[in-house]
N, C-alpha and C. Protein backbone atom coordinates (compact mmCIF):
# COMPACT_ATOMS: atom_id res chain seq x y z
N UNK A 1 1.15 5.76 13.07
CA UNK A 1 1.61 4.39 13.00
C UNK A 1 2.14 4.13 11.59
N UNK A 2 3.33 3.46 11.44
CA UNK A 2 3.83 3.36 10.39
C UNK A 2 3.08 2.13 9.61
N UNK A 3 3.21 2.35 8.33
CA UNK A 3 2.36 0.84 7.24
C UNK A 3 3.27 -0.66 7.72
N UNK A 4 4.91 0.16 7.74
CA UNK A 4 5.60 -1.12 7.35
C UNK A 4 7.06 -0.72 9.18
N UNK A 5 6.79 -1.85 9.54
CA UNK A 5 7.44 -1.86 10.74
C UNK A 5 8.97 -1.77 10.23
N UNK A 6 10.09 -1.88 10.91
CA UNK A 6 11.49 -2.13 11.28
C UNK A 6 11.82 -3.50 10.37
N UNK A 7 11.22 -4.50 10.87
CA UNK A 7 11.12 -6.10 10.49
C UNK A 7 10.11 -6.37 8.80
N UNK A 8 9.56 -5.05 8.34
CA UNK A 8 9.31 -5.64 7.19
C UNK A 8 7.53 -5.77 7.16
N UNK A 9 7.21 -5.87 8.52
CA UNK A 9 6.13 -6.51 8.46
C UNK A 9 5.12 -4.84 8.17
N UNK A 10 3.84 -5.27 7.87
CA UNK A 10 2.57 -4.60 6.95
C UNK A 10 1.74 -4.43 8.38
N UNK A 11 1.48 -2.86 8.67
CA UNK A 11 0.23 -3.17 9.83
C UNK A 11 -1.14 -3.60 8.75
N UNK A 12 -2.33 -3.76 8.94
CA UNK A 12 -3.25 -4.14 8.24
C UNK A 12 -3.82 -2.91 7.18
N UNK A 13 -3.57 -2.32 7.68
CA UNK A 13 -4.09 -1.08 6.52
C UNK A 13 -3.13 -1.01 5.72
N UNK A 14 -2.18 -1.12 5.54
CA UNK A 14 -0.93 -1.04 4.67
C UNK A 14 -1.17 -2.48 3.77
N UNK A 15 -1.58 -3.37 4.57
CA UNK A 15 -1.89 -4.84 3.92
C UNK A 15 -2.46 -5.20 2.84
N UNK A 16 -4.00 -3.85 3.34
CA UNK A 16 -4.83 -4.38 2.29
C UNK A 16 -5.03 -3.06 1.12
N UNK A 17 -4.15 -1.90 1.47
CA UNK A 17 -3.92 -1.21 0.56
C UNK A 17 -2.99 -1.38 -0.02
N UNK A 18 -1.83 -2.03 0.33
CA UNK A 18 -0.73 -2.57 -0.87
C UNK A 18 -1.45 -4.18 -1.81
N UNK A 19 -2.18 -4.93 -1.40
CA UNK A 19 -3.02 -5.81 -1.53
C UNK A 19 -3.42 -5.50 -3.09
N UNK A 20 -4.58 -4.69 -2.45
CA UNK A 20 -4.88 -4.08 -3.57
C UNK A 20 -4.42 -3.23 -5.46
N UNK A 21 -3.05 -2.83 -4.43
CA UNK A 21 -2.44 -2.59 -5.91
C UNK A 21 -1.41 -3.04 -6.66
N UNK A 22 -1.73 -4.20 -6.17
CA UNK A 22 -0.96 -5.59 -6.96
C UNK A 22 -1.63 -5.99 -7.91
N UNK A 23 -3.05 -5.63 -8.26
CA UNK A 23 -3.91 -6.38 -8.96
C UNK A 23 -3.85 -4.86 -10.23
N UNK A 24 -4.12 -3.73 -9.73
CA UNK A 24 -4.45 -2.62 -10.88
C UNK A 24 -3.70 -1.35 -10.42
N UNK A 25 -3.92 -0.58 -11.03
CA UNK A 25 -3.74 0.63 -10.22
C UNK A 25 -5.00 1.45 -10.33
N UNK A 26 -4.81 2.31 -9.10
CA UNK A 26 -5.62 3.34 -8.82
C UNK A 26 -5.67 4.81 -8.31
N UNK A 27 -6.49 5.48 -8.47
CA UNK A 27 -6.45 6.98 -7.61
C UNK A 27 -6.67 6.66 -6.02
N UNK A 28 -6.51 7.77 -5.56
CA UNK A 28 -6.37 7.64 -4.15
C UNK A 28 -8.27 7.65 -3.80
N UNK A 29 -9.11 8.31 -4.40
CA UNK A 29 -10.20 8.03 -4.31
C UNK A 29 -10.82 6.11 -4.28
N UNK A 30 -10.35 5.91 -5.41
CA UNK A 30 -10.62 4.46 -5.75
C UNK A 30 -10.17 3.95 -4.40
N UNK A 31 -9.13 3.93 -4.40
CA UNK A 31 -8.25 3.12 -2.90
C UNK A 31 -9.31 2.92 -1.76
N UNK A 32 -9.77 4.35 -1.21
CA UNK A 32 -10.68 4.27 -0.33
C UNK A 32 -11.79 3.75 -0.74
N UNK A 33 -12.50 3.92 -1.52
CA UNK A 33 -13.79 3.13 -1.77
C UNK A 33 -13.45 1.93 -1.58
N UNK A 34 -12.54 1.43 -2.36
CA UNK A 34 -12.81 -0.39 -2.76
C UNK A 34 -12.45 -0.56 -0.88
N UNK A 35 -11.60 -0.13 -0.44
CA UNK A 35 -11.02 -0.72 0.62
C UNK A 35 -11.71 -0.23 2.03
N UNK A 36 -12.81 0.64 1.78
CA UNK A 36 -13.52 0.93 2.99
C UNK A 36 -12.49 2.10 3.76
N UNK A 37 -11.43 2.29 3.62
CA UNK A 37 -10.53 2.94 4.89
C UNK A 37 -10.99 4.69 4.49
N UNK A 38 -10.73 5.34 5.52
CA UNK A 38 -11.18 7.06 5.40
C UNK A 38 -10.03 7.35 4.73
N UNK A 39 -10.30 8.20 3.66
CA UNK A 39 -9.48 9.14 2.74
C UNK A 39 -8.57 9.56 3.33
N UNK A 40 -8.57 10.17 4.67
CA UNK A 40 -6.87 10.45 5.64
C UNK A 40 -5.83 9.50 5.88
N UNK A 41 -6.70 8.13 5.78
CA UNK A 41 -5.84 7.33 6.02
C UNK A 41 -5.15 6.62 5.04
N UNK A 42 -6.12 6.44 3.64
CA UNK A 42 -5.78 6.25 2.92
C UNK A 42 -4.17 7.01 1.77
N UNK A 43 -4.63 8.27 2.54
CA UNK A 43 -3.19 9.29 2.35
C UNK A 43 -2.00 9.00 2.82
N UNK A 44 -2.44 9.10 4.38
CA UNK A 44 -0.97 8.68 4.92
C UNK A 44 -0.40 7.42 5.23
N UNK A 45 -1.08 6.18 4.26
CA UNK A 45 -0.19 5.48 4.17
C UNK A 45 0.23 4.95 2.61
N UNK A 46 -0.34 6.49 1.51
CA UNK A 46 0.24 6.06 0.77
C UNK A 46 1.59 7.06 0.81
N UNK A 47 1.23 8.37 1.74
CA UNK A 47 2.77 8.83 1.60
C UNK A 47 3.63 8.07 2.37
N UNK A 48 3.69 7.21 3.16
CA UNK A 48 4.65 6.25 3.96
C UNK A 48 5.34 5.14 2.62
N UNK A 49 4.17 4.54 2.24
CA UNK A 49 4.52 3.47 0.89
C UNK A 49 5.45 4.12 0.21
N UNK A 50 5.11 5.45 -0.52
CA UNK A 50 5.93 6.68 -1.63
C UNK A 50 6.89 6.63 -0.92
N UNK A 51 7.15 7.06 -0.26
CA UNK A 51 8.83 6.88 0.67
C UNK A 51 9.69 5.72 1.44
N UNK A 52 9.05 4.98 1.46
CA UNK A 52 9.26 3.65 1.62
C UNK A 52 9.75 2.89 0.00
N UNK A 53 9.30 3.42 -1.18
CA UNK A 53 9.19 2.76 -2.69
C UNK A 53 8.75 1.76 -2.72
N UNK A 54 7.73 1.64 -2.22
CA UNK A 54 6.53 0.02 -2.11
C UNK A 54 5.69 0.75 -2.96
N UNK A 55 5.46 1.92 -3.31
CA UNK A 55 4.34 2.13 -4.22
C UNK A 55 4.84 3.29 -5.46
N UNK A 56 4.78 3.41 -7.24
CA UNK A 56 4.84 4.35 -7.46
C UNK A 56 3.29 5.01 -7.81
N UNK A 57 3.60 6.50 -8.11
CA UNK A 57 2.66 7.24 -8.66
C UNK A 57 3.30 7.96 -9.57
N UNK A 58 1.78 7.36 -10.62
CA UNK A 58 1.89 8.01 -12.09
C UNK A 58 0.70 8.58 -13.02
N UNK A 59 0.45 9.75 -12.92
CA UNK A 59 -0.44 10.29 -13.70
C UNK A 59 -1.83 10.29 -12.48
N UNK A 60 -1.50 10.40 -11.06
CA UNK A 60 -2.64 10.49 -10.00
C UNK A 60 -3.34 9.61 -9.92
N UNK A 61 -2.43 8.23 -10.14
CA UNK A 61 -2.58 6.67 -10.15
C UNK A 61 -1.43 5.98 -9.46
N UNK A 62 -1.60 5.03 -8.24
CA UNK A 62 -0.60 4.33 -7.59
C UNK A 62 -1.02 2.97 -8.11
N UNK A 63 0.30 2.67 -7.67
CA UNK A 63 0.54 1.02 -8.45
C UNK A 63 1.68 0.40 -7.78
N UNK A 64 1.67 -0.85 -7.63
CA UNK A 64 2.50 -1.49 -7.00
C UNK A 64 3.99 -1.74 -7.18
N UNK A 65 5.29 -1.39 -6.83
CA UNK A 65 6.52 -1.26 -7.06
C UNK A 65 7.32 -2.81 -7.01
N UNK A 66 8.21 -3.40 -7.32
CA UNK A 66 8.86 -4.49 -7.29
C UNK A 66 8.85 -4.65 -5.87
N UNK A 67 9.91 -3.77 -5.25
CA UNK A 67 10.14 -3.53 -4.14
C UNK A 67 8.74 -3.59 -2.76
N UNK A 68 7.70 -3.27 -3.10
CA UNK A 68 6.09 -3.47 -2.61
C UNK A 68 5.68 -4.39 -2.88
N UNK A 69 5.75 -5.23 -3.99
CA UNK A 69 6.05 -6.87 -4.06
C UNK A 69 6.55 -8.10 -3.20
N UNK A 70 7.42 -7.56 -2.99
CA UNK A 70 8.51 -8.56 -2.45
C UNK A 70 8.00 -8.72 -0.77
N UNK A 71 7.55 -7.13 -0.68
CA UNK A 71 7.50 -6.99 0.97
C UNK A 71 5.75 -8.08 1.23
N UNK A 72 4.75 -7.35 0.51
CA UNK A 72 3.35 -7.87 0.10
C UNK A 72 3.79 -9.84 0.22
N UNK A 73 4.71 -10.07 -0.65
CA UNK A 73 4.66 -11.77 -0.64
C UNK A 73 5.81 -12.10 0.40
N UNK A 74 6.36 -11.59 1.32
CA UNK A 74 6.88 -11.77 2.41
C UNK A 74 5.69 -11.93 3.59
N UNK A 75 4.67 -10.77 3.92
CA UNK A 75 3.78 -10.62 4.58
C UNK A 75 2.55 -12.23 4.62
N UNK A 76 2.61 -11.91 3.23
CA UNK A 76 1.39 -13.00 2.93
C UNK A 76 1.92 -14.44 3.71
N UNK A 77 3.34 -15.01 3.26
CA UNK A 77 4.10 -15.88 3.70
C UNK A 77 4.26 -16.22 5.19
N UNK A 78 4.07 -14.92 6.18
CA UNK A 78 4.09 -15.12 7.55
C UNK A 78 2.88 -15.15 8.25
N UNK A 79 1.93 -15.30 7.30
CA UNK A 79 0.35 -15.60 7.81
C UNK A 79 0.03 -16.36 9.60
């Protein structure tokens, strides 16, 4: 299942892992802890984000992209 649909929109795991790295960045370890989700999953939706450019990685730390911004306060907006 993809993070980010056709239309833009965030399935929930994509939600609250892009959520999250709006505030800091982190390792992919961190990710899963704070956010409860299993380490597999936590992977494949940060390689979806990485190719998508909603998220970069730097130094085995992700962090939130402009572009992962925009989509994150679009999402929030269609509550």
């Amino acid at each position: 299942m993809a993070c980010v649909n056709e239309k833009g929109q965030l399935n929930p795991a994509g939600k609250k892992l892009l959520g999250s790295l709006a505030v800091e960045s982190f390792t992919t370890q961190d990710i899963s802890k704070n956010s409860g989700l299993p380490i597999f999953k936590v992977h494949s939706n940060l390689r979806e984000m990485l190719n998508a450019e909603l998220i970069i990685e730097e130094n085995n730390q992700y962090k939130i992209s402009e572009k992962g911004k925009q989509i994150l306060e679009k999402n929030n907006l269609d509550k």
